[in-house]
PDB file of N, CA and C in Angstrom:
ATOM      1  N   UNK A   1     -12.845   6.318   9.150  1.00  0.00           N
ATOM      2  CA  UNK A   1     -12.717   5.321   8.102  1.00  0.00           C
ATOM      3  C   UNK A   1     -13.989   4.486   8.039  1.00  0.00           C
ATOM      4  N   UNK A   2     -14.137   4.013   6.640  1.00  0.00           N
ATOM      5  CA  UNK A   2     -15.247   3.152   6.416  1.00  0.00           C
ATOM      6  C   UNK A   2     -15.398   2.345   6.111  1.00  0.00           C
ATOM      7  N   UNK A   3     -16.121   1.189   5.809  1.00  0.00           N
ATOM      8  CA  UNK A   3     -16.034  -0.209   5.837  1.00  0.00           C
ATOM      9  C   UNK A   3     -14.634  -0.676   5.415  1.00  0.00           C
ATOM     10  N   UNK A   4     -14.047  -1.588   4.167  1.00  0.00           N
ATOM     11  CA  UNK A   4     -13.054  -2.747   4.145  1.00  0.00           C
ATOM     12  C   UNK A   4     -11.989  -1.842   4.799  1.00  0.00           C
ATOM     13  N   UNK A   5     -11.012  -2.201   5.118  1.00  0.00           N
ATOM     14  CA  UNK A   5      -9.518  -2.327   5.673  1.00  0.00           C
ATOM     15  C   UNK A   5      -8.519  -3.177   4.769  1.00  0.00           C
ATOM     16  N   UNK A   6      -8.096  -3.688   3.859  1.00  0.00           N
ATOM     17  CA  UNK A   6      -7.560  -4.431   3.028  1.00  0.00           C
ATOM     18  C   UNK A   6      -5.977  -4.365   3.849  1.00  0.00           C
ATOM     19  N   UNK A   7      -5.203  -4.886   4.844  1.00  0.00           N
ATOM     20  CA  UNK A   7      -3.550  -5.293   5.263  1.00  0.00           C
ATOM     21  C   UNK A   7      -2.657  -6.013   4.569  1.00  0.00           C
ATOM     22  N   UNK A   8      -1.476  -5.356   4.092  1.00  0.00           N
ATOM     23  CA  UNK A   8      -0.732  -6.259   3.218  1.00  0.00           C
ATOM     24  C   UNK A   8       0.581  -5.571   3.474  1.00  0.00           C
ATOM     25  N   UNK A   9       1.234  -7.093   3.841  1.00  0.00           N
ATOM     26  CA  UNK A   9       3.048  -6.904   4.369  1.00  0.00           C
ATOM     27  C   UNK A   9       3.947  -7.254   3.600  1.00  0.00           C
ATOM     28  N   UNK A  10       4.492  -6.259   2.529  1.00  0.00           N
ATOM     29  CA  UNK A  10       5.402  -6.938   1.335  1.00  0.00           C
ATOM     30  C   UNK A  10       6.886  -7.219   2.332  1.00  0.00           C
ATOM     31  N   UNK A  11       6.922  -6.894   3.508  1.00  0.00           N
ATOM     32  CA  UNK A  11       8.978  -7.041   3.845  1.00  0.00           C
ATOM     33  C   UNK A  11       9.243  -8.311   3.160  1.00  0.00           C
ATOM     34  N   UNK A  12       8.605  -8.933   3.425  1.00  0.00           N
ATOM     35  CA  UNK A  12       8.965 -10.612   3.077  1.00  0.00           C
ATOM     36  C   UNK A  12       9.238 -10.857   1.955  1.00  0.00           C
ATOM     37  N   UNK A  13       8.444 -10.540   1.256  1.00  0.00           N
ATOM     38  CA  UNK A  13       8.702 -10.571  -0.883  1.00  0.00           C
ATOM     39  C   UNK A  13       9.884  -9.899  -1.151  1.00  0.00           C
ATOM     40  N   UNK A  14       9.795  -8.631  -0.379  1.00  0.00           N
ATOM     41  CA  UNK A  14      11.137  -8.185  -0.604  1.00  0.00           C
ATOM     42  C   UNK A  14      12.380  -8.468   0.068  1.00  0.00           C
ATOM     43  N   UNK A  15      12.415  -8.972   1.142  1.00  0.00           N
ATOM     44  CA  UNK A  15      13.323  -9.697   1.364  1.00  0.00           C
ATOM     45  C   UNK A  15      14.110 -10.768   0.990  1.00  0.00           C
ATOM     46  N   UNK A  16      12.611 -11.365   0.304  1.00  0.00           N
ATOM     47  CA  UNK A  16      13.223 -12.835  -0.511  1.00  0.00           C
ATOM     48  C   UNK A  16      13.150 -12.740  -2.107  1.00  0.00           C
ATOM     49  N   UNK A  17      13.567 -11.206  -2.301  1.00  0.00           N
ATOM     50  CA  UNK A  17      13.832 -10.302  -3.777  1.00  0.00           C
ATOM     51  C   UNK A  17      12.387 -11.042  -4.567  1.00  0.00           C
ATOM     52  N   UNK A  18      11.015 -10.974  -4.096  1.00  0.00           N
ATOM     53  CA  UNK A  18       9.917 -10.842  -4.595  1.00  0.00           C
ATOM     54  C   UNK A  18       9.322  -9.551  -5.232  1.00  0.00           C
ATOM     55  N   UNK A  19       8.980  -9.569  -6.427  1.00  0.00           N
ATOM     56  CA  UNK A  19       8.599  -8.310  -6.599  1.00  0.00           C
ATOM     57  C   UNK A  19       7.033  -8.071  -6.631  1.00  0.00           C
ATOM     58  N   UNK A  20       6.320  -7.197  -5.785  1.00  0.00           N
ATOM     59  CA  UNK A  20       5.440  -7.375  -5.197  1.00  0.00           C
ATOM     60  C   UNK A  20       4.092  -6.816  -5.897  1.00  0.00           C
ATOM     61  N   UNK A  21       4.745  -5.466  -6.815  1.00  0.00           N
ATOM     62  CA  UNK A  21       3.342  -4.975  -7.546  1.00  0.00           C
ATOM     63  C   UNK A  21       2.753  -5.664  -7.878  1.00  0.00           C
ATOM     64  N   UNK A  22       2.345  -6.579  -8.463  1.00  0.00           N
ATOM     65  CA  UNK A  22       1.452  -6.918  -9.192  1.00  0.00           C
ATOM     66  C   UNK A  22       0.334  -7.870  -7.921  1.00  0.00           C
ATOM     67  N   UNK A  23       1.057  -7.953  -7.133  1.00  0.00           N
ATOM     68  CA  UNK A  23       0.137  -8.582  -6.234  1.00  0.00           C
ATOM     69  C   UNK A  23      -0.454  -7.598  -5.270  1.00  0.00           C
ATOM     70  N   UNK A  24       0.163  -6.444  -5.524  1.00  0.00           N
ATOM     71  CA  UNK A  24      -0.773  -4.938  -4.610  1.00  0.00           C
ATOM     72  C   UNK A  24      -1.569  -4.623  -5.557  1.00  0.00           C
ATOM     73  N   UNK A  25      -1.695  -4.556  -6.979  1.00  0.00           N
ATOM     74  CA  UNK A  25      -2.151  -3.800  -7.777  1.00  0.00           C
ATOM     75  C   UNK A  25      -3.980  -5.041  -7.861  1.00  0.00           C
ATOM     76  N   UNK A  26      -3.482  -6.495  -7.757  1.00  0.00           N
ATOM     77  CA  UNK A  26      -4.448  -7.134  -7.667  1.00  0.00           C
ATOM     78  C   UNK A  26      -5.484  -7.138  -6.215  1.00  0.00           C
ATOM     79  N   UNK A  27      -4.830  -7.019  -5.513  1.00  0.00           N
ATOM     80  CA  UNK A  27      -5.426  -7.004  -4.126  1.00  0.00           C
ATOM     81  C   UNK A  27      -6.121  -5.256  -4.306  1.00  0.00           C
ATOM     82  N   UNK A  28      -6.007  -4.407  -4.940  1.00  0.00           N
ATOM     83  CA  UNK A  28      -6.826  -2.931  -4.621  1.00  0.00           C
ATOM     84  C   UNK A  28      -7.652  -3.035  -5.653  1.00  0.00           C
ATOM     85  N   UNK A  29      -7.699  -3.918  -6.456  1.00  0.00           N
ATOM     86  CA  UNK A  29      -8.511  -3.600  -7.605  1.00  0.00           C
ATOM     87  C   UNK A  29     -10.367  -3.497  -7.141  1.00  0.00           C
ATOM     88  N   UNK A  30     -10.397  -4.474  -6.183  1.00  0.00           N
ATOM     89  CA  UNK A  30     -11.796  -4.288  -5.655  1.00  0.00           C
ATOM     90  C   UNK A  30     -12.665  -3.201  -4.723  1.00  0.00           C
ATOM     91  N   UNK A  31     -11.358  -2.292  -4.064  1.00  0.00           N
ATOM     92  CA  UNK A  31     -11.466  -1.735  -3.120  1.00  0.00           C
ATOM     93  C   UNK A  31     -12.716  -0.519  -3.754  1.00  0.00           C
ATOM     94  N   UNK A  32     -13.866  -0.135  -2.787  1.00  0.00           N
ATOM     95  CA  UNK A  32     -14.594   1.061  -3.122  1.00  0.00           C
ATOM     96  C   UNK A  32     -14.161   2.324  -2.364  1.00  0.00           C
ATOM     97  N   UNK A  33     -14.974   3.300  -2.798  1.00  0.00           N
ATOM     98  CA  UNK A  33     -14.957   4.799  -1.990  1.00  0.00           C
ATOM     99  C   UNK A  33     -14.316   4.878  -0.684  1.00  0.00           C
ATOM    100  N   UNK A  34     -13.691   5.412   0.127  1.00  0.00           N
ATOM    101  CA  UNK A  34     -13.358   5.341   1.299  1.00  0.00           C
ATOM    102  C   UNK A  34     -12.907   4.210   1.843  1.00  0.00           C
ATOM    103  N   UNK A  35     -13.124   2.984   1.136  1.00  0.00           N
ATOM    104  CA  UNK A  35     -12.227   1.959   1.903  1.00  0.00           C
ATOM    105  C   UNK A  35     -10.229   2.123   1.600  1.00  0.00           C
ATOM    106  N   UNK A  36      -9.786   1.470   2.559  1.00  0.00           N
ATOM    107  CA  UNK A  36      -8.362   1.197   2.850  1.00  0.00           C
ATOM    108  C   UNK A  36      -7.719   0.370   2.613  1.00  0.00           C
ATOM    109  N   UNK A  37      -6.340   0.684   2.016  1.00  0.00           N
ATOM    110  CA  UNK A  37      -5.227  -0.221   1.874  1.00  0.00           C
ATOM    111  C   UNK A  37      -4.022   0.116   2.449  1.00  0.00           C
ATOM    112  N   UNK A  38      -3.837  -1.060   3.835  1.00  0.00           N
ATOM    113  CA  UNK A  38      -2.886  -0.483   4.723  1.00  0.00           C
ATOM    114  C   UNK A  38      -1.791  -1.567   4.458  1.00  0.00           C
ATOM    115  N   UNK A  39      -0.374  -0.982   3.447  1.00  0.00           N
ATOM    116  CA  UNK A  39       0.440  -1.421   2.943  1.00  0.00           C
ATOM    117  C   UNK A  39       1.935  -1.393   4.404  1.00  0.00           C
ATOM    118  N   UNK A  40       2.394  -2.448   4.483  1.00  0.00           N
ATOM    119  CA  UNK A  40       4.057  -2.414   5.343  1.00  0.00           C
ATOM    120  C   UNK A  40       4.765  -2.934   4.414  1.00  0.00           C
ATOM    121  N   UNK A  41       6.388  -2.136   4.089  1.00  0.00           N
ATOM    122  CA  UNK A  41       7.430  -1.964   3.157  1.00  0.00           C
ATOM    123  C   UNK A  41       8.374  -1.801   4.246  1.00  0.00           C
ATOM    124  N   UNK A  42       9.243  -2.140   3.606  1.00  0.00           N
ATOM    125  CA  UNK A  42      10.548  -2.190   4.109  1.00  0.00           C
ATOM    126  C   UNK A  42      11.396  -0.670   4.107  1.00  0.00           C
ATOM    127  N   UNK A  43      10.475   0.168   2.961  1.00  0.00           N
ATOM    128  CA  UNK A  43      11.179   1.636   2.196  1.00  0.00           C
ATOM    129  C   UNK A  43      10.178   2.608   2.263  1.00  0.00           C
ATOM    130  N   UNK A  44       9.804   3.112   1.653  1.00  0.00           N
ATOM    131  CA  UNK A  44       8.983   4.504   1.605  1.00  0.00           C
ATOM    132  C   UNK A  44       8.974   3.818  -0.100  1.00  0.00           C
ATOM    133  N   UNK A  45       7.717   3.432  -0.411  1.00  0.00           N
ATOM    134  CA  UNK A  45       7.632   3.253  -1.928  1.00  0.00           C
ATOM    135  C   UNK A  45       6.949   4.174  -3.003  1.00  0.00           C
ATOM    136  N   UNK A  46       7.920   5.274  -3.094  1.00  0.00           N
ATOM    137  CA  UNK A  46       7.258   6.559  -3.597  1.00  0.00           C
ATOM    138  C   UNK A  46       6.950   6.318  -4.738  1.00  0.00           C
ATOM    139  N   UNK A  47       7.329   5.367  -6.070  1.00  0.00           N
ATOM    140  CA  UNK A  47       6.866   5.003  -7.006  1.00  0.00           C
ATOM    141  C   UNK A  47       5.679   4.702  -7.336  1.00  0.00           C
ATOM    142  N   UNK A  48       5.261   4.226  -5.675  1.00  0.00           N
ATOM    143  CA  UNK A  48       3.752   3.570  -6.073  1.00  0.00           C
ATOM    144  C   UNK A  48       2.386   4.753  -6.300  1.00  0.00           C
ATOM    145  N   UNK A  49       3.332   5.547  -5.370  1.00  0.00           N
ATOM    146  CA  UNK A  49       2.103   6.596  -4.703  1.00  0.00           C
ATOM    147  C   UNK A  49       1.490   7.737  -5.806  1.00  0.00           C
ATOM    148  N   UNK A  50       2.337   7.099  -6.743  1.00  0.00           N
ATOM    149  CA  UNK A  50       1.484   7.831  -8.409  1.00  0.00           C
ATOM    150  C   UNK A  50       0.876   6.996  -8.688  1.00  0.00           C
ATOM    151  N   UNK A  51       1.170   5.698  -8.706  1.00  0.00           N
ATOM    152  CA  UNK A  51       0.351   4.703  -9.482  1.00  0.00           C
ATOM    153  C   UNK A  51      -0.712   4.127  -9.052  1.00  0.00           C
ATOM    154  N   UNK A  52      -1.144   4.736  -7.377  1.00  0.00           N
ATOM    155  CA  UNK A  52      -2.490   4.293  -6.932  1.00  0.00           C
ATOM    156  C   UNK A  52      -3.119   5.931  -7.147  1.00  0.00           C
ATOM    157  N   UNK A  53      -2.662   7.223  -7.080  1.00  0.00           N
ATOM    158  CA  UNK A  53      -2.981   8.735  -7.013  1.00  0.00           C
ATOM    159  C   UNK A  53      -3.312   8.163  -8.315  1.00  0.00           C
ATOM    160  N   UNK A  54      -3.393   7.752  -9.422  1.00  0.00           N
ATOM    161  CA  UNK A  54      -3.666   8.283 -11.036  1.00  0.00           C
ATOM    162  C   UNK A  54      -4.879   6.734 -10.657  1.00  0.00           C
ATOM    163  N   UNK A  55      -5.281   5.949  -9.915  1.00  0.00           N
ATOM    164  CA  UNK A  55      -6.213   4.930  -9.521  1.00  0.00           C
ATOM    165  C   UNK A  55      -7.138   5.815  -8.011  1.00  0.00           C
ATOM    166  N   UNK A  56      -7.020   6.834  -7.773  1.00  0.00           N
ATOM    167  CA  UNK A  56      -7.765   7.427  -7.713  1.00  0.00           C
ATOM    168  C   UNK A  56      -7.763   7.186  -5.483  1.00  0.00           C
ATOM    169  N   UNK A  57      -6.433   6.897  -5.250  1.00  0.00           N
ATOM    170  CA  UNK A  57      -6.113   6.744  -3.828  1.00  0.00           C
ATOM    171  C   UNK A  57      -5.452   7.915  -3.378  1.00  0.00           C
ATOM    172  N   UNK A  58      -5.656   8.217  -2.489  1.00  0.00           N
ATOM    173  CA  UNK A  58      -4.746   9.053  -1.754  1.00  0.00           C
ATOM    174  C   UNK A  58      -3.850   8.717  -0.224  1.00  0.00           C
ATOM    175  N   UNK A  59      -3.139   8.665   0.354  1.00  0.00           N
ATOM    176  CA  UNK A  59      -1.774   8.354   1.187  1.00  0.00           C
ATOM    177  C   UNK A  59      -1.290   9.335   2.122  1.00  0.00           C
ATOM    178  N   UNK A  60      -0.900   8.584   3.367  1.00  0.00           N
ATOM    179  CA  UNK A  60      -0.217   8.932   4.135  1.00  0.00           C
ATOM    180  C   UNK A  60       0.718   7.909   4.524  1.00  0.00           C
ATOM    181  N   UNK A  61       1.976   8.505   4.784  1.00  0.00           N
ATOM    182  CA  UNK A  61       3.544   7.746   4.999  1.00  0.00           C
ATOM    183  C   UNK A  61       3.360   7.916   6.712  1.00  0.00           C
ATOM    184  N   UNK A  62       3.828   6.698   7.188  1.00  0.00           N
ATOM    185  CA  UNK A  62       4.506   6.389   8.542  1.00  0.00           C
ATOM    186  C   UNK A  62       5.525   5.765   8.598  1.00  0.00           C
ATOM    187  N   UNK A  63       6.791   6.328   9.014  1.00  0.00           N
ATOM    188  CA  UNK A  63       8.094   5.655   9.297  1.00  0.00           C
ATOM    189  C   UNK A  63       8.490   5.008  10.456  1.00  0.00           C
ATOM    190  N   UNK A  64       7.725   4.123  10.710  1.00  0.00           N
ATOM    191  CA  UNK A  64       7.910   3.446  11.917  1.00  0.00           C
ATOM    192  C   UNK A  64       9.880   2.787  12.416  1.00  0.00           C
ATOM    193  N   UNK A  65      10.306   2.404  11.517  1.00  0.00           N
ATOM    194  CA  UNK A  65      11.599   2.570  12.314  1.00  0.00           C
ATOM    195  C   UNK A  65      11.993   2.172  10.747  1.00  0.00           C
ATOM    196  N   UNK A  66      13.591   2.089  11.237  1.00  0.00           N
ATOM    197  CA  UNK A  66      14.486   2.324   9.420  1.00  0.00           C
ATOM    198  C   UNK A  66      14.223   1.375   8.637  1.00  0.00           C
ATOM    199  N   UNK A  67      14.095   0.427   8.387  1.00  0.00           N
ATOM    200  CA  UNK A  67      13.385  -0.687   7.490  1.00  0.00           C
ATOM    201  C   UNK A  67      11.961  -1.033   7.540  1.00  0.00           C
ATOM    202  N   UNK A  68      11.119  -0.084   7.969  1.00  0.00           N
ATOM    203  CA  UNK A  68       9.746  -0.166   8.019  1.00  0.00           C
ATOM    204  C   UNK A  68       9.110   0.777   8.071  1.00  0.00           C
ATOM    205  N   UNK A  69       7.992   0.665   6.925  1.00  0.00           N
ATOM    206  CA  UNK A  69       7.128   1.819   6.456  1.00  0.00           C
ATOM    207  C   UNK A  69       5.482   1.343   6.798  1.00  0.00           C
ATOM    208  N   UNK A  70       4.966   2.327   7.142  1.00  0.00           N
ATOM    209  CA  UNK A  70       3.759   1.850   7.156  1.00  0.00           C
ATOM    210  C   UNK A  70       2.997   3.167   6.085  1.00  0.00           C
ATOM    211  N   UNK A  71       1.946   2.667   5.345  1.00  0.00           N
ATOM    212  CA  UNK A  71       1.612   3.546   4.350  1.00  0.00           C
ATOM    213  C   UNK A  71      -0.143   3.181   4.264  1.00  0.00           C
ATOM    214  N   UNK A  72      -0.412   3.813   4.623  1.00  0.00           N
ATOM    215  CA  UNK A  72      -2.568   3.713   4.343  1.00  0.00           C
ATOM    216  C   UNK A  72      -2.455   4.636   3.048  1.00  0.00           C
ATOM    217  N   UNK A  73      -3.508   4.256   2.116  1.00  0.00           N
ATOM    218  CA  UNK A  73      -3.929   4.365   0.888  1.00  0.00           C
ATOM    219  C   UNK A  73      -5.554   4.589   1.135  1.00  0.00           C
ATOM    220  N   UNK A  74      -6.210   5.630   0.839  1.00  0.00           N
ATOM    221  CA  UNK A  74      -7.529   5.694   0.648  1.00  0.00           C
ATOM    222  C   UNK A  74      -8.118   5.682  -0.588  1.00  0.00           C
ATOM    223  N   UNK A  75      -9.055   5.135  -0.843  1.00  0.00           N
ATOM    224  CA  UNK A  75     -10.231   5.297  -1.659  1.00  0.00           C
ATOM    225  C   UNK A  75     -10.929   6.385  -2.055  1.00  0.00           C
ATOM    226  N   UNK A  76     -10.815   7.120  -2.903  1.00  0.00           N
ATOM    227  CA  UNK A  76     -11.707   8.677  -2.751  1.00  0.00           C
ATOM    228  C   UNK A  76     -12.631   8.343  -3.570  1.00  0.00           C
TER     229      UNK A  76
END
């Protein structure tokens, strides 16, 4: 991996029925080539994973235990 790392923990928004896109979609907007966006969810948010793939990211899912996802997003 290469330079930024961008970390962002929606459980909380969603816990407290926050809805969170628009504050992921603002936080990646800067991201370049190869940098990262290492997202924690409460779910597996497969919805998203088109809507950063067609923004030009690619993903890997980690299911760290039943209410927690961990998901890195790359930069291509």
């Amino acid at each position: 991996m290469e330079g930024t790392i961008l970390e962002m923990d929606v459980r909380e928004d969603i816990k407290n029925k926050q809805e969170p896109f628009q504050k992921i979609m603002a936080a990646i907007v800067g991201l370049k080539s190869k940098e990262v966006f290492l997202l924690h969810a409460p779910f597996e948010p497969v919805p998203l994973y088109g809507v950063l793939t067609a923004q030009g990211f690619e993903h890997t899912a980690e299911k760290v235990a039943e209410d927690y996802w961990k998901i890195t997003f790359i930069k291509k």
